[in-house]
N, C-alpha and C. Protein backbone atom coordinates (compact mmCIF):
# COMPACT_ATOMS: atom_id res chain seq x y z
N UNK A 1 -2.31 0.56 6.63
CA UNK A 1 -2.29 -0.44 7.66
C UNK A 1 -3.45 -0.23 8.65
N UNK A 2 -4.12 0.58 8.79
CA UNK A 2 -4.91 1.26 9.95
C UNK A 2 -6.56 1.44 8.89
N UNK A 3 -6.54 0.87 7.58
CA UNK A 3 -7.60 0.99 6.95
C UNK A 3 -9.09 0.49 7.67
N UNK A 4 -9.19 -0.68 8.14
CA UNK A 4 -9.98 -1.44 9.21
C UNK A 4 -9.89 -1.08 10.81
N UNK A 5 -9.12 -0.03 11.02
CA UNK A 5 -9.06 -0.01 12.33
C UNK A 5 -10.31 1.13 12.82
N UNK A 6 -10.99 0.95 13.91
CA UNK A 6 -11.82 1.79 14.14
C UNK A 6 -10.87 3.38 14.48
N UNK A 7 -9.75 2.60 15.47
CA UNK A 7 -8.91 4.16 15.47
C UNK A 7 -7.20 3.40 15.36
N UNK A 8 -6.57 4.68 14.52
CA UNK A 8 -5.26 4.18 14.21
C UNK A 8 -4.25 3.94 15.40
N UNK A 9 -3.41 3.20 14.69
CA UNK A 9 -2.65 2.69 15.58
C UNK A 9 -1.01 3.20 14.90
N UNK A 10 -0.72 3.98 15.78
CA UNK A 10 0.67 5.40 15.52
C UNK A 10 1.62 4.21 15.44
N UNK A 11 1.75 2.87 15.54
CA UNK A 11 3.21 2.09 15.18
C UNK A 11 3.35 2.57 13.56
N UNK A 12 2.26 2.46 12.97
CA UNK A 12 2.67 2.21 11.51
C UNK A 12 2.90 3.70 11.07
N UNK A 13 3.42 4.60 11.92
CA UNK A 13 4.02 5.67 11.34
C UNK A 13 5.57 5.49 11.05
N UNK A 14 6.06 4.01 12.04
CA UNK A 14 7.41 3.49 11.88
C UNK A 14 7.73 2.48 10.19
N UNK A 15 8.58 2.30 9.67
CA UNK A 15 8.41 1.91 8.59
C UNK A 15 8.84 -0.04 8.85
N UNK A 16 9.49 0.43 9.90
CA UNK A 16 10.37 -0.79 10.63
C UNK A 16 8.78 -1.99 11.10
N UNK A 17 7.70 -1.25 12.03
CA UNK A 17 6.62 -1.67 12.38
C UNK A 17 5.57 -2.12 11.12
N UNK A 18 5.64 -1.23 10.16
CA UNK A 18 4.69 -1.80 8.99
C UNK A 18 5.33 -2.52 8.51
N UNK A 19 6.75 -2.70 8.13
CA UNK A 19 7.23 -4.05 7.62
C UNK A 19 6.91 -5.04 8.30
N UNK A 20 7.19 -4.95 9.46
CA UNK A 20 7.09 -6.31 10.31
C UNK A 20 5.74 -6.61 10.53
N UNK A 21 4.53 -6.12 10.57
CA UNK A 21 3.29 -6.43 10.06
C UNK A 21 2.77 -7.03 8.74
N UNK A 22 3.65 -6.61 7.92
CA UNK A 22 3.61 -7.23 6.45
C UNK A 22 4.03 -8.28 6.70
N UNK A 23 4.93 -9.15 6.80
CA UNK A 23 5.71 -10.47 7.08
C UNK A 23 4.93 -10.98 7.84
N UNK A 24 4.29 -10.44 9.20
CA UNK A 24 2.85 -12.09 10.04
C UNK A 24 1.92 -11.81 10.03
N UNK A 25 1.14 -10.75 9.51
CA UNK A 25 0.12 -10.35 9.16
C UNK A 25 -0.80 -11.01 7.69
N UNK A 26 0.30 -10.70 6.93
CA UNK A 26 -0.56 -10.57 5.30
C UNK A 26 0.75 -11.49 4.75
N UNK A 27 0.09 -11.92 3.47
CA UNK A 27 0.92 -12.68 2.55
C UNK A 27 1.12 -12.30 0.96
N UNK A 28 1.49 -12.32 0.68
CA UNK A 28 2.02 -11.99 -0.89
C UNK A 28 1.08 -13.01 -1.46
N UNK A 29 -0.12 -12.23 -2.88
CA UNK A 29 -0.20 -13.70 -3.83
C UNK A 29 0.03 -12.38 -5.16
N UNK A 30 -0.51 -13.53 -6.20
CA UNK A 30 -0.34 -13.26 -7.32
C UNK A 30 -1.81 -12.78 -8.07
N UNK A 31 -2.96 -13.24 -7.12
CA UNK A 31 -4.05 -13.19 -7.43
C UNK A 31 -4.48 -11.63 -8.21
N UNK A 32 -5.50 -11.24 -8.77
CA UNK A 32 -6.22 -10.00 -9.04
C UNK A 32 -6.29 -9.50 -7.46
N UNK A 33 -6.36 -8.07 -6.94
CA UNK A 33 -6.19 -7.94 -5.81
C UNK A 33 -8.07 -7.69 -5.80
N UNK A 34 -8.47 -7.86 -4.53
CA UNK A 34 -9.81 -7.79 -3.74
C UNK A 34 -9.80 -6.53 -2.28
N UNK A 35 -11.06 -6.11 -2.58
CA UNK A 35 -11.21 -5.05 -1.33
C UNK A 35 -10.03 -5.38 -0.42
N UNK A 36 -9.38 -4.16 0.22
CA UNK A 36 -8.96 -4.48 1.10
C UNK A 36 -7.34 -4.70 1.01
N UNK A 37 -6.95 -5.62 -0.03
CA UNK A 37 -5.39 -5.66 -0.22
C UNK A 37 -4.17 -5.13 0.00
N UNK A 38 -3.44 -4.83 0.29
CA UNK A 38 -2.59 -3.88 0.34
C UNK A 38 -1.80 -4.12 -0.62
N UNK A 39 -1.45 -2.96 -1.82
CA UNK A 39 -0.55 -2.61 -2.77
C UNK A 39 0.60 -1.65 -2.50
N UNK A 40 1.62 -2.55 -2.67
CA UNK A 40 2.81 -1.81 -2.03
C UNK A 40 3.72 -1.89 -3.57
N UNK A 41 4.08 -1.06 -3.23
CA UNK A 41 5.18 -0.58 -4.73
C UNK A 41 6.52 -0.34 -4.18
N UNK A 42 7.82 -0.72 -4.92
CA UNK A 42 9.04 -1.13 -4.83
C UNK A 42 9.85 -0.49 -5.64
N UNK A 43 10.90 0.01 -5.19
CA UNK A 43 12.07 0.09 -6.31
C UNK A 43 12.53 -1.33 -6.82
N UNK A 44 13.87 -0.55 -7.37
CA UNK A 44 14.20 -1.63 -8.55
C UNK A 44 15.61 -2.69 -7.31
N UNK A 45 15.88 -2.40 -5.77
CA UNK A 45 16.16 -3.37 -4.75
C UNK A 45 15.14 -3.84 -4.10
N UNK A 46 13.82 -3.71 -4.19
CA UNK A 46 13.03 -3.93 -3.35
C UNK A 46 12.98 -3.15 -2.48
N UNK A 47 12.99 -2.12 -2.12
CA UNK A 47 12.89 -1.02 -1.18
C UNK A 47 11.50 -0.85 -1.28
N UNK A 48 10.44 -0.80 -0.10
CA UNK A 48 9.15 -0.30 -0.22
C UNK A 48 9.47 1.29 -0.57
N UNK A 49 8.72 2.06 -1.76
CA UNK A 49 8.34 3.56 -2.06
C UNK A 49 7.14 3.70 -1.49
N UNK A 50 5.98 3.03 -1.85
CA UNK A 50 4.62 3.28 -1.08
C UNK A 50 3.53 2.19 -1.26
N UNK A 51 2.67 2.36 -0.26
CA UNK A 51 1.34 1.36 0.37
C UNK A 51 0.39 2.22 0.27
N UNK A 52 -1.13 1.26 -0.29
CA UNK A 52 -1.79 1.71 -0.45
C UNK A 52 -2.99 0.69 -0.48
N UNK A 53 -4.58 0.84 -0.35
CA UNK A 53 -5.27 -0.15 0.16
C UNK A 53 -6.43 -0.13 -1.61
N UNK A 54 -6.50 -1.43 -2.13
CA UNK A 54 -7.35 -1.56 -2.67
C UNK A 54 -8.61 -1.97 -2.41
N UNK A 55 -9.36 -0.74 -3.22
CA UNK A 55 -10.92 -0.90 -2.90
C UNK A 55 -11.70 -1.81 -4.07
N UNK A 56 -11.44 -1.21 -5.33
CA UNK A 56 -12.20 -2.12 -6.44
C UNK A 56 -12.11 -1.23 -7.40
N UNK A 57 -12.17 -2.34 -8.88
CA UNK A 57 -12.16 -1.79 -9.68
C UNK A 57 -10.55 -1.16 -10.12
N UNK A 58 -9.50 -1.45 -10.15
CA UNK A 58 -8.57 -0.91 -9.86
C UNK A 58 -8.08 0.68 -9.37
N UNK A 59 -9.34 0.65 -8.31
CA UNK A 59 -8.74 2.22 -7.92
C UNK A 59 -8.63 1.71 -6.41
N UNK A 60 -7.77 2.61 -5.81
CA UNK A 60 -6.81 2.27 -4.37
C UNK A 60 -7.28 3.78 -3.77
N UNK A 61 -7.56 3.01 -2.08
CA UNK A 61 -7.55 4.52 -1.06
C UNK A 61 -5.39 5.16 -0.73
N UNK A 62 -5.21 6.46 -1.17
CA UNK A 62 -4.01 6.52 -1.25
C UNK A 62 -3.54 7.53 -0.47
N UNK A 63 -2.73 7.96 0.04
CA UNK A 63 -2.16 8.87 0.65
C UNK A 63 -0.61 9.74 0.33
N UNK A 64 -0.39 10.41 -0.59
CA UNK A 64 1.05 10.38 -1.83
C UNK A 64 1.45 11.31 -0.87
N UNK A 65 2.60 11.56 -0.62
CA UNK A 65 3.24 12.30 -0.04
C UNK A 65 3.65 12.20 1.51
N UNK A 66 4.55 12.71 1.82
CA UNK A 66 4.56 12.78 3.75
C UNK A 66 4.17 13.57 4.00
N UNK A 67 3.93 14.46 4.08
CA UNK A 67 2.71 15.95 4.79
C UNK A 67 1.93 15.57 5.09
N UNK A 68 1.76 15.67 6.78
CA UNK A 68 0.43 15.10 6.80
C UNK A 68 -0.84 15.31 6.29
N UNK A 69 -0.44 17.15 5.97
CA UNK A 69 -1.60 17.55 5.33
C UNK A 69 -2.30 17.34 3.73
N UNK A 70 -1.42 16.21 3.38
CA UNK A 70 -1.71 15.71 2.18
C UNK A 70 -2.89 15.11 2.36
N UNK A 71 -3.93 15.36 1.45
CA UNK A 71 -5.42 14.61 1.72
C UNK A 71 -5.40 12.99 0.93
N UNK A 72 -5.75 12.27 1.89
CA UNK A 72 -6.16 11.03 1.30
C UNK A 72 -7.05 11.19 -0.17
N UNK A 73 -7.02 10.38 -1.32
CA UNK A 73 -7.68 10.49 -1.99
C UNK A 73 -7.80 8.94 -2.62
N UNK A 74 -9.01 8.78 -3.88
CA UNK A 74 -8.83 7.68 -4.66
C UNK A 74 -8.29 8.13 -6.19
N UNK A 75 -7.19 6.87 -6.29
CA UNK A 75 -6.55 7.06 -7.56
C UNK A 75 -6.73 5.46 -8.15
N UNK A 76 -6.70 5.53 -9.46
CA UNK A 76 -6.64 4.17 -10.15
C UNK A 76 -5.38 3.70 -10.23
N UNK A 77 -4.84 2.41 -10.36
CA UNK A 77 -3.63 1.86 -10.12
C UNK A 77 -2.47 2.26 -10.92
N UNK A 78 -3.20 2.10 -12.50
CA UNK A 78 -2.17 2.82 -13.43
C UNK A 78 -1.97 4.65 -13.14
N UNK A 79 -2.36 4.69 -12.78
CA UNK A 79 -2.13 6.67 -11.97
C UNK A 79 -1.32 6.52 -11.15
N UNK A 80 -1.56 5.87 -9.94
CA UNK A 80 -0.66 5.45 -8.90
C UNK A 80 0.72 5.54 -9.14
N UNK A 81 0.91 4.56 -9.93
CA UNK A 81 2.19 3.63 -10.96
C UNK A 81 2.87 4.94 -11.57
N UNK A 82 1.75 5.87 -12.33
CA UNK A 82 2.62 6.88 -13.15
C UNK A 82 3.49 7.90 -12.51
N UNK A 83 2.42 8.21 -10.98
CA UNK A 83 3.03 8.96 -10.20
C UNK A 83 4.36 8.57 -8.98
N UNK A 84 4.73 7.60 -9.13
CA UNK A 84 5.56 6.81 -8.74
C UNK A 84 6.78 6.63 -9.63
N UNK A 85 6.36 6.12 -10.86
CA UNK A 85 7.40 5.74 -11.84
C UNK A 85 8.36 6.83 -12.17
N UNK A 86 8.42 7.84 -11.94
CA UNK A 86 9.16 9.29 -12.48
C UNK A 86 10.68 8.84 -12.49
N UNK A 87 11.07 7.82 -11.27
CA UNK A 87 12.66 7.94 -11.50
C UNK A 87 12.73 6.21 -12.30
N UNK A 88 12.28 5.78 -11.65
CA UNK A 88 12.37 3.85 -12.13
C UNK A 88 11.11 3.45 -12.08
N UNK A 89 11.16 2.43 -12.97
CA UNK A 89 9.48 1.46 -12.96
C UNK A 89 9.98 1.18 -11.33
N UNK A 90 7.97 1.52 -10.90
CA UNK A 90 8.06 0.42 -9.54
C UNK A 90 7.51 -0.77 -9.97
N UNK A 91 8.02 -1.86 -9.00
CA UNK A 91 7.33 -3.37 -8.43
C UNK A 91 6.12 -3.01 -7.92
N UNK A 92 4.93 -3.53 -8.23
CA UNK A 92 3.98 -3.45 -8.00
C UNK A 92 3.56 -5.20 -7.00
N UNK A 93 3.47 -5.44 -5.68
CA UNK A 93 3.27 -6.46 -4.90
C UNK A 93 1.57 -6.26 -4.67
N UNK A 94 0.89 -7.76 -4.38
CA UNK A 94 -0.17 -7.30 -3.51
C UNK A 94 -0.27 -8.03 -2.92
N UNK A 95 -0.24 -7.82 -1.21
CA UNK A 95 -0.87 -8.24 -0.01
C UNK A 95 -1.93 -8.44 0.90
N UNK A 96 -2.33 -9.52 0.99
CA UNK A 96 -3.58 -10.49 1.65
C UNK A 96 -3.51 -10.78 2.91
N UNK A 97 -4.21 -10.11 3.67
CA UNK A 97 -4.74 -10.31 5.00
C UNK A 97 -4.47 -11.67 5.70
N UNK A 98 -3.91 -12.21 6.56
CA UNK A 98 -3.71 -13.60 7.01
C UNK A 98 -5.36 -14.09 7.57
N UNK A 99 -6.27 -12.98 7.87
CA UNK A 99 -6.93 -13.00 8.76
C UNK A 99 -8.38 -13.50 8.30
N UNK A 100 -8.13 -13.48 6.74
CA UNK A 100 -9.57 -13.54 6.10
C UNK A 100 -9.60 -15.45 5.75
């Protein structure tokens, strides 16, 4: 959520605040995703598991884990997916900026 921001903004450490940024912020398409997107992955109720920002090429800037000391890294989507999928396939969504 804080990918474009010159400095972050500590709401979206709430999960309650990044949802509600998702809903008037950005929109759901169906499109191939473009710089920038946000890829959010789902259980099998729709529960967000994790967000993540696509750059290109299907690889995403990612952040796996809650520690903070987990280092950001780039992973490709199907990696993403594998490391996710361990208990249930996730939903794979992608979200578009209202702003562009």
């Amino acid at each position: 959520m804080n990918f474009f921001k010159e400095k972050p903004d500590a709401q979206f450490f709430s999960a309650k605040s990044t949802q509600q940024a998702l809903e008037t912020d950005y929109a759901k398409t169906r499109e191939h995703p473009v710089y920038g997107d946000l890829i959010l992955l789902s259980d099998s109720r729709g529960r967000p598991i994790h967000l993540c920002v696509y750059l290109a090429d299907d690889v995403v800037f990612t952040k796996n884990g809650e520690d903070y000391m987990q280092p950001w890294v780039l992973m490709k989507i199907p990696d993403v997916l594998a490391y996710y999928n361990a208990r249930e396939p996730a939903q794979l969504t992608v979200f578009r900026s209202k702003k562009r």
